[in-house]
C-alpha atoms as a PDB file:
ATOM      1  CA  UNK A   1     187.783  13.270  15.657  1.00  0.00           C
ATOM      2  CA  UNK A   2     190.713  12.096  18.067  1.00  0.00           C
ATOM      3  CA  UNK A   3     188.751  11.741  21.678  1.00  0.00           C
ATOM      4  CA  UNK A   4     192.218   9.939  22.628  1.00  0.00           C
ATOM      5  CA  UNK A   5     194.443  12.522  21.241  1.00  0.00           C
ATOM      6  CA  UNK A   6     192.484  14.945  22.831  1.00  0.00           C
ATOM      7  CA  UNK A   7     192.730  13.171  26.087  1.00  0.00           C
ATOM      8  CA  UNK A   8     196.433  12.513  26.390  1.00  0.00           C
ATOM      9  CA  UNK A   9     196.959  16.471  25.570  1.00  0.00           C
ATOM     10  CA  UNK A  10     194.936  17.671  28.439  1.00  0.00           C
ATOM     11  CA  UNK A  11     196.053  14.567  31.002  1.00  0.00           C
ATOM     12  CA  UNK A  12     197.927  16.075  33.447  1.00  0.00           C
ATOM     13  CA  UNK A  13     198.689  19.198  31.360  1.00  0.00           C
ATOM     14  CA  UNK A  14     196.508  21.527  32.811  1.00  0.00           C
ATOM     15  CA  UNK A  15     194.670  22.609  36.231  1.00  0.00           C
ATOM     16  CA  UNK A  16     191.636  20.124  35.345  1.00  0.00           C
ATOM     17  CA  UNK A  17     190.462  16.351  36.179  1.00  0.00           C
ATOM     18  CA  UNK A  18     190.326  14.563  33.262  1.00  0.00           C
ATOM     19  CA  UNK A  19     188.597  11.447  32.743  1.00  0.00           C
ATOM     20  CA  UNK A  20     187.809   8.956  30.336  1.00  0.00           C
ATOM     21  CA  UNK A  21     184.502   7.012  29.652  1.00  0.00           C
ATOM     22  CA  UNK A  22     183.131   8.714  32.478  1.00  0.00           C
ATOM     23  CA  UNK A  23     179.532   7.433  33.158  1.00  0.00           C
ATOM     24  CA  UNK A  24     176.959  10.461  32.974  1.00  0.00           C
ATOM     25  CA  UNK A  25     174.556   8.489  35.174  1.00  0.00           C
ATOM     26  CA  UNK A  26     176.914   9.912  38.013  1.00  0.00           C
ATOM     27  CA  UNK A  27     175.961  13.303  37.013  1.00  0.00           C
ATOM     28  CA  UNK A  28     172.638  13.716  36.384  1.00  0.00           C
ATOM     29  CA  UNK A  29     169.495  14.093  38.952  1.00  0.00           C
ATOM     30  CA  UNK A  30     167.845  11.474  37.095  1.00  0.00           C
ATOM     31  CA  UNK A  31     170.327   9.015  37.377  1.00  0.00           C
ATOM     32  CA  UNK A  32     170.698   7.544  33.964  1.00  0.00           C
ATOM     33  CA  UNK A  33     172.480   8.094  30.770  1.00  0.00           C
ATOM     34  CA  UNK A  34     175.842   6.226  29.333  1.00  0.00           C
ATOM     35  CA  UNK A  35     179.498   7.435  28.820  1.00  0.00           C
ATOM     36  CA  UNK A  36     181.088  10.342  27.605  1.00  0.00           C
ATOM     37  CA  UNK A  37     184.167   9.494  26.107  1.00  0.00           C
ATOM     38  CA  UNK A  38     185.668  12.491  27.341  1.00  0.00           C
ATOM     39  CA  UNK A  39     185.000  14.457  31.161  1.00  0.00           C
ATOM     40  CA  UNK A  40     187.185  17.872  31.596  1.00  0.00           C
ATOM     41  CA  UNK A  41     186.357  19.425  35.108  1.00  0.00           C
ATOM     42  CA  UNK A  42     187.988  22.404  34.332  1.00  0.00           C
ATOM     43  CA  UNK A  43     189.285  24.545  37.514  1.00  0.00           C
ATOM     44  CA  UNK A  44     190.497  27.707  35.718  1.00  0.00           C
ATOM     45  CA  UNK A  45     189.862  29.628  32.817  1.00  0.00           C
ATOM     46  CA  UNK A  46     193.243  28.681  32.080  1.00  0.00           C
ATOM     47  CA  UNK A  47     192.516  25.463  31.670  1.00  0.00           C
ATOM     48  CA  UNK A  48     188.951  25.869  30.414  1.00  0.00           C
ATOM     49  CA  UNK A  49     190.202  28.033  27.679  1.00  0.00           C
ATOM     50  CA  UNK A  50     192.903  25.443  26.816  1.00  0.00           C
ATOM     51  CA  UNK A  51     190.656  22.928  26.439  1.00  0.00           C
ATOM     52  CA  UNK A  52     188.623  24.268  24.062  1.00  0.00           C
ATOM     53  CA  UNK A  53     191.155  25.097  22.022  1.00  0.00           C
ATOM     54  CA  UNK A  54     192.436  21.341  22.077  1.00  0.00           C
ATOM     55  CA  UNK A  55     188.852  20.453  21.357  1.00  0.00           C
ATOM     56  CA  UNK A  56     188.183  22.566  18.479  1.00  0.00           C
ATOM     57  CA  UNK A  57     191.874  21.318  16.848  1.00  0.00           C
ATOM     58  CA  UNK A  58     190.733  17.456  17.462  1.00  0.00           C
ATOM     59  CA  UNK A  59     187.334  18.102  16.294  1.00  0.00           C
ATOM     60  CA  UNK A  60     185.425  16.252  19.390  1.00  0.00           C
ATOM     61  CA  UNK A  61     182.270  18.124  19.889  1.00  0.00           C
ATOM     62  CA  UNK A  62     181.804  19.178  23.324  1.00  0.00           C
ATOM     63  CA  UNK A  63     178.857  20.247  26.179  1.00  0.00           C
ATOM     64  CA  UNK A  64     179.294  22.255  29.045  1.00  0.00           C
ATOM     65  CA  UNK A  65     176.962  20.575  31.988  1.00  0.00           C
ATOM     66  CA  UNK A  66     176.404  21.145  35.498  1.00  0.00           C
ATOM     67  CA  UNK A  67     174.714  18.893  37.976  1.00  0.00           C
ATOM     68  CA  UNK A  68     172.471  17.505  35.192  1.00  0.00           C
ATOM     69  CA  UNK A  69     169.288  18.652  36.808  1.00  0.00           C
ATOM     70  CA  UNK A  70     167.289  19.059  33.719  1.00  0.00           C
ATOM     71  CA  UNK A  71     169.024  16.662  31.416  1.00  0.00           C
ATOM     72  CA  UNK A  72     168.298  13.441  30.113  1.00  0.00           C
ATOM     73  CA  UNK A  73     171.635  11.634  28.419  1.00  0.00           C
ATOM     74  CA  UNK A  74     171.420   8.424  26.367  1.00  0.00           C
ATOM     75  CA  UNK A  75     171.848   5.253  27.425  1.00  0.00           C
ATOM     76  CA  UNK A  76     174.864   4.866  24.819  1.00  0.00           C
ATOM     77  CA  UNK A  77     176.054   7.775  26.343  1.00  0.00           C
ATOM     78  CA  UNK A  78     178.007  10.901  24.580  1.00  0.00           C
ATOM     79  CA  UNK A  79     180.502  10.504  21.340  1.00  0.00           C
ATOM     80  CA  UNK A  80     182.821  13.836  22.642  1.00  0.00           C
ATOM     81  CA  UNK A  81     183.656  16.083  25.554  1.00  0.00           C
ATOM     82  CA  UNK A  82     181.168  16.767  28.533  1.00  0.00           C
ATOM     83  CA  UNK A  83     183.047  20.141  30.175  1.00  0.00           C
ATOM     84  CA  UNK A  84     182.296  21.080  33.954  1.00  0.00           C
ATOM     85  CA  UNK A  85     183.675  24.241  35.541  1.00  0.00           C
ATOM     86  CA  UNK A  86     185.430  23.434  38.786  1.00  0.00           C
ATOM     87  CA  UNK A  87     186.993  26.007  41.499  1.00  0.00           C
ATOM     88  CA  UNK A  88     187.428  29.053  40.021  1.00  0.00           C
ATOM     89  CA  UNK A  89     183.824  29.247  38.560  1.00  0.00           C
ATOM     90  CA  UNK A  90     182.197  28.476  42.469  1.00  0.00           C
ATOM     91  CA  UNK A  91     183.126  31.713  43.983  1.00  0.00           C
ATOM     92  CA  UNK A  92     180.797  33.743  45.672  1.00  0.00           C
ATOM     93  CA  UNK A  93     181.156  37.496  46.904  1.00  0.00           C
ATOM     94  CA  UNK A  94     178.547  40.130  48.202  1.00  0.00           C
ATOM     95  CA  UNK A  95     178.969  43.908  47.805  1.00  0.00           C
ATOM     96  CA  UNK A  96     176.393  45.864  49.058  1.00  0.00           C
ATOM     97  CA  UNK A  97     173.253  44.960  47.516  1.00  0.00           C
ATOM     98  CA  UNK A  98     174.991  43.048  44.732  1.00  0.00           C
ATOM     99  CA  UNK A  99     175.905  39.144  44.425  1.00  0.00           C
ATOM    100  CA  UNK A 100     178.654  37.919  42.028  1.00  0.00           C
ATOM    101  CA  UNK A 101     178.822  34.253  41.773  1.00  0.00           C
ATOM    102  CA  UNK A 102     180.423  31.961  39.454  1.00  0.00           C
ATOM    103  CA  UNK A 103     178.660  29.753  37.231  1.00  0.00           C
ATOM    104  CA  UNK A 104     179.506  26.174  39.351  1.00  0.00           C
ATOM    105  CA  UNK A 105     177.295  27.916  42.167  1.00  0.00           C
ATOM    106  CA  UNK A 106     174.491  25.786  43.656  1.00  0.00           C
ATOM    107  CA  UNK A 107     171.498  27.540  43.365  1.00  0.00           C
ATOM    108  CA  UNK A 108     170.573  26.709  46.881  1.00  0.00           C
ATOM    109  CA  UNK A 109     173.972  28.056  48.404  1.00  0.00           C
ATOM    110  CA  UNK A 110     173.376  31.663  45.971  1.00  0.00           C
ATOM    111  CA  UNK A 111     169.577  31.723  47.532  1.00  0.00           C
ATOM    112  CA  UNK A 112     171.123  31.174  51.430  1.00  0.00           C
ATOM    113  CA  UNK A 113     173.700  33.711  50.753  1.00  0.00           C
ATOM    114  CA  UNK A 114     171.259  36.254  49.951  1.00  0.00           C
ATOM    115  CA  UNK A 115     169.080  35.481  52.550  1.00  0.00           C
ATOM    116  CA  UNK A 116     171.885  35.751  55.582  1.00  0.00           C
ATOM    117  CA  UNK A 117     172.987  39.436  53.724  1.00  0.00           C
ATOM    118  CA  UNK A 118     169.535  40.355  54.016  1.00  0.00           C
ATOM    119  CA  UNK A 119     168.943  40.676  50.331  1.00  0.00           C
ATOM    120  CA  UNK A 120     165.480  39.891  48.145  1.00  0.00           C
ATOM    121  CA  UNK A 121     165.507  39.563  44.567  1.00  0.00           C
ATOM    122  CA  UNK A 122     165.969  35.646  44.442  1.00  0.00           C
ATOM    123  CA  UNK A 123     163.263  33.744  46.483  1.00  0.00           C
ATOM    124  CA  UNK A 124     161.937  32.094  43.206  1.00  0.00           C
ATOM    125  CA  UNK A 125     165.018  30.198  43.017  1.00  0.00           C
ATOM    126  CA  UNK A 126     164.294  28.610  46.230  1.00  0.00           C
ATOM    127  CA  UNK A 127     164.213  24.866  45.955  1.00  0.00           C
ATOM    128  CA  UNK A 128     164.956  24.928  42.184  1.00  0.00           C
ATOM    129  CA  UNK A 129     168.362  22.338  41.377  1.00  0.00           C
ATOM    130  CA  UNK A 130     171.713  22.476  39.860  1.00  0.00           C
ATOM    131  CA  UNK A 131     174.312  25.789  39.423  1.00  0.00           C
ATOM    132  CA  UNK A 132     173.437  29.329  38.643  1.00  0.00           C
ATOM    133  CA  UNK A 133     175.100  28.970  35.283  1.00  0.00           C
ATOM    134  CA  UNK A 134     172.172  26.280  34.168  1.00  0.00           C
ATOM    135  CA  UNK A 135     169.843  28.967  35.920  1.00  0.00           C
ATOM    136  CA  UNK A 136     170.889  31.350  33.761  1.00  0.00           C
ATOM    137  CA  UNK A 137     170.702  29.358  30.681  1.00  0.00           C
ATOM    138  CA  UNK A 138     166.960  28.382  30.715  1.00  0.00           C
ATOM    139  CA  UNK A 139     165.863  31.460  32.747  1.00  0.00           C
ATOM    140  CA  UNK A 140     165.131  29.244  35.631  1.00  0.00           C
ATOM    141  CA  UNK A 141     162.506  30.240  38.619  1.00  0.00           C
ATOM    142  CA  UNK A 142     158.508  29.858  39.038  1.00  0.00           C
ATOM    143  CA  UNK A 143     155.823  31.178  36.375  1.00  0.00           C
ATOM    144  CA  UNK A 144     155.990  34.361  37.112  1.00  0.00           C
ATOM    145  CA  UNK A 145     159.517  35.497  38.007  1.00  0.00           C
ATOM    146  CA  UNK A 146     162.897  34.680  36.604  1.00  0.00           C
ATOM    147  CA  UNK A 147     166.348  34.673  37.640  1.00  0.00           C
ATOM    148  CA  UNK A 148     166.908  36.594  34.803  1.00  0.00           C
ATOM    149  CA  UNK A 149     164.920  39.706  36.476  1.00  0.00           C
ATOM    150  CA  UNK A 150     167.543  39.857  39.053  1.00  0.00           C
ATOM    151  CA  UNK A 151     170.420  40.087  36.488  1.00  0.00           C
ATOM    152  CA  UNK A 152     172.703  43.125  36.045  1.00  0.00           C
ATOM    153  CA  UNK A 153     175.534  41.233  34.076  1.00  0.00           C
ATOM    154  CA  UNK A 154     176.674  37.855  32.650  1.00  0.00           C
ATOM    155  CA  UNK A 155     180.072  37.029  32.006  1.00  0.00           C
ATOM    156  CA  UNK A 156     180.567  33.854  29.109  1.00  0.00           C
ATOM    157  CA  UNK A 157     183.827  32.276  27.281  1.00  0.00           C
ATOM    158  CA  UNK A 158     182.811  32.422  23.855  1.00  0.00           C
ATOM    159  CA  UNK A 159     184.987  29.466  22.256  1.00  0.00           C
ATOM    160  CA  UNK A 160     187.771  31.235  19.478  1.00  0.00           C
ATOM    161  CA  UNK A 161     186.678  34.571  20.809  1.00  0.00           C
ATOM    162  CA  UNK A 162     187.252  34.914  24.648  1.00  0.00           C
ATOM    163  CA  UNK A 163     185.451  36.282  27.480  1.00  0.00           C
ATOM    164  CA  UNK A 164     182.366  38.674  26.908  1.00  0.00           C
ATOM    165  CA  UNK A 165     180.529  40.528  29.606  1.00  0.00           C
ATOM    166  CA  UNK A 166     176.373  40.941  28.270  1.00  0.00           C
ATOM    167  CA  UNK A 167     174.431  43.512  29.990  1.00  0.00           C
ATOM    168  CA  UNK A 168     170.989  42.110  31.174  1.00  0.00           C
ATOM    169  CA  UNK A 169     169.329  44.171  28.657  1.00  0.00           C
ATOM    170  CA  UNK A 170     171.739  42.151  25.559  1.00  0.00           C
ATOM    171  CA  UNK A 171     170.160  39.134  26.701  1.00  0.00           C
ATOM    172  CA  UNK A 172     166.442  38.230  26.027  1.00  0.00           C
ATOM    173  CA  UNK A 173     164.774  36.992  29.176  1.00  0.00           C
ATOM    174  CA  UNK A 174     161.666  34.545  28.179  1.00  0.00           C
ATOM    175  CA  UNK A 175     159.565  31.833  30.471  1.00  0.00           C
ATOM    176  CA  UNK A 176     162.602  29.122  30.574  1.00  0.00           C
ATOM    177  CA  UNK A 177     164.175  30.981  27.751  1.00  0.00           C
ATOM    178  CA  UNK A 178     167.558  33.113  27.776  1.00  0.00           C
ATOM    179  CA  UNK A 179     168.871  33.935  24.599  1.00  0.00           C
ATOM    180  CA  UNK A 180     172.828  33.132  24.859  1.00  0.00           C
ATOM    181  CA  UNK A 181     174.604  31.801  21.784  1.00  0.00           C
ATOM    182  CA  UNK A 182     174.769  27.936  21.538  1.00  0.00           C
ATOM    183  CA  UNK A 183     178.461  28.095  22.492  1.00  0.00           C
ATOM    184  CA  UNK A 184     178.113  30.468  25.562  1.00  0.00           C
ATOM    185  CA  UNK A 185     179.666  29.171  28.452  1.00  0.00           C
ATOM    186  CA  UNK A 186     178.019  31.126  31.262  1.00  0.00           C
ATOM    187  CA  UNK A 187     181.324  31.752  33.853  1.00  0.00           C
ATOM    188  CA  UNK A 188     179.811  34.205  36.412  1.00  0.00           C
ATOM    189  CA  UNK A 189     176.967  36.654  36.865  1.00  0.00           C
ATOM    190  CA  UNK A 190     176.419  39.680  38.925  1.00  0.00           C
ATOM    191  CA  UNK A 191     172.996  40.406  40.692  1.00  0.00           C
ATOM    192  CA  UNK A 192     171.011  43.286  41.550  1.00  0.00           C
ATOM    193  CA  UNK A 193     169.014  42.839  44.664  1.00  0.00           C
ATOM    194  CA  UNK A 194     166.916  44.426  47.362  1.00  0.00           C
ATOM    195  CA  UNK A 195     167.020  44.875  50.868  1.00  0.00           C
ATOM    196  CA  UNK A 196     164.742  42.982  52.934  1.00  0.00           C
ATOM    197  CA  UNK A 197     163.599  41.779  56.056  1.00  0.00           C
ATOM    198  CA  UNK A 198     165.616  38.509  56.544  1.00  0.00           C
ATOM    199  CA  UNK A 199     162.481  37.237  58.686  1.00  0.00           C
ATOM    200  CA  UNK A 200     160.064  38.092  55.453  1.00  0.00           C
ATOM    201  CA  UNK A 201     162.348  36.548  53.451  1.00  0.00           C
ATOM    202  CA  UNK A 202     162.584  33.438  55.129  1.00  0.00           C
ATOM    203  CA  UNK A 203     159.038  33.234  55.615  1.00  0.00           C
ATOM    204  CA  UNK A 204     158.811  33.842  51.598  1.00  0.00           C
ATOM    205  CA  UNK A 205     161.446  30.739  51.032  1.00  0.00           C
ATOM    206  CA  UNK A 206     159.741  28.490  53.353  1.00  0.00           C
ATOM    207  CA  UNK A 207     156.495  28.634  51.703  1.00  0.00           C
ATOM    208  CA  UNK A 208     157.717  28.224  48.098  1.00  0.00           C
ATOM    209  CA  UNK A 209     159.464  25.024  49.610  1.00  0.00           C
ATOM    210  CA  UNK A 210     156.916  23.534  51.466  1.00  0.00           C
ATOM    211  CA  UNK A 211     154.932  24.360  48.126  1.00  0.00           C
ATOM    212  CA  UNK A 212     157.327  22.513  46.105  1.00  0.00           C
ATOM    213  CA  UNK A 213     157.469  19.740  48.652  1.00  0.00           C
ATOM    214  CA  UNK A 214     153.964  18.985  48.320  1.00  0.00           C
ATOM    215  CA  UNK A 215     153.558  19.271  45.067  1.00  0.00           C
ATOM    216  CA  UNK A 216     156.467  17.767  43.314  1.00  0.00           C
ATOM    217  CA  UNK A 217     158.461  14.258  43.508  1.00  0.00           C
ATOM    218  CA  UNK A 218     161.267  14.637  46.851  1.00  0.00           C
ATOM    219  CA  UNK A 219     164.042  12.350  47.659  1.00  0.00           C
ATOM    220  CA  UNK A 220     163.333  10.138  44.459  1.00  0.00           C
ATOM    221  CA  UNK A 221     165.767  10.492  40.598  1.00  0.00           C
ATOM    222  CA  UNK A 222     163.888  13.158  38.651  1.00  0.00           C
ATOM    223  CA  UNK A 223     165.250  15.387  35.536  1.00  0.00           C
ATOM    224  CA  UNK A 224     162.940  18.174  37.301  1.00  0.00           C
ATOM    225  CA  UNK A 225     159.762  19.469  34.793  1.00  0.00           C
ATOM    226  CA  UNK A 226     159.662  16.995  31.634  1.00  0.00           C
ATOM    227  CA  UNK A 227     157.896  19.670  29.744  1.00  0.00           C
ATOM    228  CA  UNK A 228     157.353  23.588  29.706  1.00  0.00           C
ATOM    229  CA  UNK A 229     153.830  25.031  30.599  1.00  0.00           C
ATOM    230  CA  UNK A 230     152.222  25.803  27.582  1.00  0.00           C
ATOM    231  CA  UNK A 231     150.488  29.657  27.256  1.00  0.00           C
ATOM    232  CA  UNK A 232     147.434  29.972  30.115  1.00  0.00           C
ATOM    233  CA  UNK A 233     147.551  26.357  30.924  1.00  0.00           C
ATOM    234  CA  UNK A 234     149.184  23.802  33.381  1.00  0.00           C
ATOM    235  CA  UNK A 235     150.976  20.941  31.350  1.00  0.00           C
ATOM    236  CA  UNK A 236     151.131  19.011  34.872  1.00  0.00           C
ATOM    237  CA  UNK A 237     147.126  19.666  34.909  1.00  0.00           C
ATOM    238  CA  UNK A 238     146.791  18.574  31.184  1.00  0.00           C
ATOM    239  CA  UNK A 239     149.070  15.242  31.336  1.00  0.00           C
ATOM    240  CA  UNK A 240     146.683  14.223  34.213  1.00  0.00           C
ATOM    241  CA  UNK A 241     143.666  14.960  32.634  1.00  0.00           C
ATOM    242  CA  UNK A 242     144.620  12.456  30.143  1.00  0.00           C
ATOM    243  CA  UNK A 243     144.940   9.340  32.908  1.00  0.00           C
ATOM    244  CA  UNK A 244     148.598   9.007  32.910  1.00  0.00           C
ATOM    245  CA  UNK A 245     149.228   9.760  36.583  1.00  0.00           C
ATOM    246  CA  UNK A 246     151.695   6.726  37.433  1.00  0.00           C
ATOM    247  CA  UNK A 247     151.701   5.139  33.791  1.00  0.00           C
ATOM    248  CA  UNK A 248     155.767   3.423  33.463  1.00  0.00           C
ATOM    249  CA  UNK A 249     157.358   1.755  31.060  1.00  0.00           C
ATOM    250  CA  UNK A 250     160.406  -0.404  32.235  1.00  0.00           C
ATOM    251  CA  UNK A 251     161.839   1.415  35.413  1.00  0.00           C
ATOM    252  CA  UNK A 252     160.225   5.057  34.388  1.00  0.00           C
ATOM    253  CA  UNK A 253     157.401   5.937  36.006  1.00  0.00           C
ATOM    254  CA  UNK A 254     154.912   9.229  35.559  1.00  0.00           C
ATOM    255  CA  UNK A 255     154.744  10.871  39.459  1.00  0.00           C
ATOM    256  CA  UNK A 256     151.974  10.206  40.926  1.00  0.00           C
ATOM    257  CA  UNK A 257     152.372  13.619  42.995  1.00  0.00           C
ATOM    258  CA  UNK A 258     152.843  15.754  40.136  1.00  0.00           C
ATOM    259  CA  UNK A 259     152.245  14.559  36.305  1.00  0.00           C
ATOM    260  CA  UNK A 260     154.853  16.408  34.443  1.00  0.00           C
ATOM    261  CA  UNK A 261     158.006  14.569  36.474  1.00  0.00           C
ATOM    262  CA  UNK A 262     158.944  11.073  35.465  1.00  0.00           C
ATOM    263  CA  UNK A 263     160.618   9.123  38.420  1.00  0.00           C
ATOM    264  CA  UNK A 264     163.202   6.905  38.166  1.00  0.00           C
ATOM    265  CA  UNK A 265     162.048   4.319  40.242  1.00  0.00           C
ATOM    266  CA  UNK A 266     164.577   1.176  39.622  1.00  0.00           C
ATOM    267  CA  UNK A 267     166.982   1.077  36.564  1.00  0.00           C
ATOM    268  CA  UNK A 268     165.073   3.329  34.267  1.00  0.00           C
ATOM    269  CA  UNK A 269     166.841   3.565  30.737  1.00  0.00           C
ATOM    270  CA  UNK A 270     166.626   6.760  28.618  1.00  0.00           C
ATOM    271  CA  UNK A 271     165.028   5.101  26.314  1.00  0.00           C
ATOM    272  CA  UNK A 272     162.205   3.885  29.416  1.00  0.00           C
ATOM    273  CA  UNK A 273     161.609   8.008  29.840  1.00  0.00           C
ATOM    274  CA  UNK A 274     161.465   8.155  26.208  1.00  0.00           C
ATOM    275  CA  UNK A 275     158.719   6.230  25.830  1.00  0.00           C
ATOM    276  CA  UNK A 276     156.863   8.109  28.348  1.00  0.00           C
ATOM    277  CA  UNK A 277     157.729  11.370  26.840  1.00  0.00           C
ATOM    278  CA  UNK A 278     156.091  10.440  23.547  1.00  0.00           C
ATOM    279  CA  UNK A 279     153.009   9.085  25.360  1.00  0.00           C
ATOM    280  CA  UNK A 280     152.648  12.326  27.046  1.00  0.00           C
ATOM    281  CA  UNK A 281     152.832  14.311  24.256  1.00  0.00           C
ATOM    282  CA  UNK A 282     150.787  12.256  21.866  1.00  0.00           C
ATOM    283  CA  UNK A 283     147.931  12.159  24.021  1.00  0.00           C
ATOM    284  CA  UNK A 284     148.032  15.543  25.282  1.00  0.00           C
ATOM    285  CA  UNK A 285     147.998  16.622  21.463  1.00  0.00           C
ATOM    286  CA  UNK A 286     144.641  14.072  20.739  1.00  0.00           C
ATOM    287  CA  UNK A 287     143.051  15.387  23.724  1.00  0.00           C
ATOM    288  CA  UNK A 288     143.239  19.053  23.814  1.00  0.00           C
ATOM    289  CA  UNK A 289     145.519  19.882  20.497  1.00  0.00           C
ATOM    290  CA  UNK A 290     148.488  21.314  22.279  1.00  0.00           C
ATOM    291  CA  UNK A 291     151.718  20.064  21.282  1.00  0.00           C
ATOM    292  CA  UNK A 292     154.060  20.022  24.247  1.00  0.00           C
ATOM    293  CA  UNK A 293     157.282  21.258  24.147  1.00  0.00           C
ATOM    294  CA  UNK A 294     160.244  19.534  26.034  1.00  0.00           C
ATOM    295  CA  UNK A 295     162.304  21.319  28.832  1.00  0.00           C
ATOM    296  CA  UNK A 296     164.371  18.892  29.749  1.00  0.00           C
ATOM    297  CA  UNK A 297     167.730  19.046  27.477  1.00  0.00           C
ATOM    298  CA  UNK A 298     168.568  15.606  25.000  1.00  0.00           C
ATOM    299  CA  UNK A 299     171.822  14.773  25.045  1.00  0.00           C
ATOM    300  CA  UNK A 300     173.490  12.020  22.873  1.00  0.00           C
ATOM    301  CA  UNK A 301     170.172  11.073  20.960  1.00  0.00           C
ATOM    302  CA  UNK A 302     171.815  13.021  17.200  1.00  0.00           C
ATOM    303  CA  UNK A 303     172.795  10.416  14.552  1.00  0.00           C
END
């Protein structure tokens, strides 16, 4: 692996910002994790394409990531390539009852366009973090509905291969489950949507988000849900039932306002929400037998 050779042929070679040893801390909602040795923000497929290809003959490993809402990155940080799409991939266009947007999307700015065209379809995504392409990947919305329900197609770079476009019905929709191939990178998606009552709509955001406000960790370094909800049950509901409302170790701390968000509260390591994590799970598993699967994504925790 030749992170440096790697570096000096993308440098200035391509329509991307390169950079090296870029702390991930920067870029994650959580607000902790250490370097990766290498940062493409790639503004083209051009130059996304390129850079795999670069990648692949250096053999550095690489991750695509977005705004790092549901990530937690070690504190030694990444040994390879973290990718980010850049202009190309933020693009947003409505025709008819149809939204295409590129995978850099915020959530939040996909959700306000559909509201101001008068369009339903993607209230659950109200309040929910990061870009539509890390939507897409874990199927993100509420309990009951999915982004994935609104989907009519998905466009990814398949590394060696090229571009793909999946119907909604190639891809398996689960609860924060979509089932892309490892090496998908999710470039833009079309959705189907409704007409609607942009005063209903509204009405249906604000609640959501006044929901979310009073019932989840605001303002404050979170990775978002630490685990998934397991079948029938509430894993926020289960952690508290087990006493560890506002337990920390170092600068990690379990919310007090909801118990399946750790907070950041000053310094926290990875290794801090680690600790946590395992506490969580262990004594969910003693006290009612369910063993809690993560949601958040590891990154830079392999051998």
């Amino acid at each position: 692996m030749s992170v440096f050779n790697a570096y000096m042929q993308l440098s200035g070679a391509i329509d991307a910002d390169v950079y090296r040893d870029e702390p991930l801390s920067r870029r994650t909602t959580l607000r902790i994790g250490g370097p990766a040795d290498l940062l493409v923000v790639a503004h083209s497929y051009t130059a996304l394409a390129h850079t795999l290809d670069v990648l692949a003959h250096e053999r550095v490993p690489w991750v695509v990531l977005g705004k790092g809402s549901n990530m937690l990155v070690a504190d030694r940080g990444f040994r390879g390539c973290v990718i980010c799409l850049g202009r190309e991939f933020a693009r947003l266009t409505v025709e008819g009852t149809s939204i295409t947007s590129g995978g850099a999307v915020l959530t939040s700015k996909l959700v306000n366009l559909a509201l101001t065209s008068e369009l339903s379809g993607l209230e659950a995504l109200c309040g929910i973090p990061g870009t539509v392409g890390g939507a897409l990947a874990m199927n993100a919305g509420s309990r009951d509905e999915w982004i994935g329900s609104a989907v009519r197609d998905v466009v990814v770079a398949r590394p060696g291969t090229g571009l793909a476009r999946l119907s909604a019905s190639d891809i398996e929709w689960g609860y924060r489950h979509a089932s892309f191939a490892p090496d998908d990178i999710i470039l833009e998606a079309t959705f189907d949507l409704v007409p609607g009552e942009k005063d209903k709509i509204a009405r249906r955001m604000e609640a959501l988000l006044k929901r979310r406000r009073l019932t989840q960790p605001v303002g404050v370094p979170t990775c978002g849900s630490v685990f998934k909800n397991p079948r029938n049950a509430s894993v926020g509901s289960l952690i508290d039932g087990c006493g560890l409302k506002g337990r920390s170790a170092g600068g990690a701390r379990i919310s007090t306002v909801h118990a399946n968000f750790i907070v950041n509260e000053a310094g926290a390591t990875a290794d801090d929400v680690c600790t946590l994590m395992q506490e969580m799970h262990d004594r969910v598993l003693k006290t009612h037998g369910i063993a809690l699967e993560p949601e958040v994504r590891f990154l830079g925790f392999g051998a």
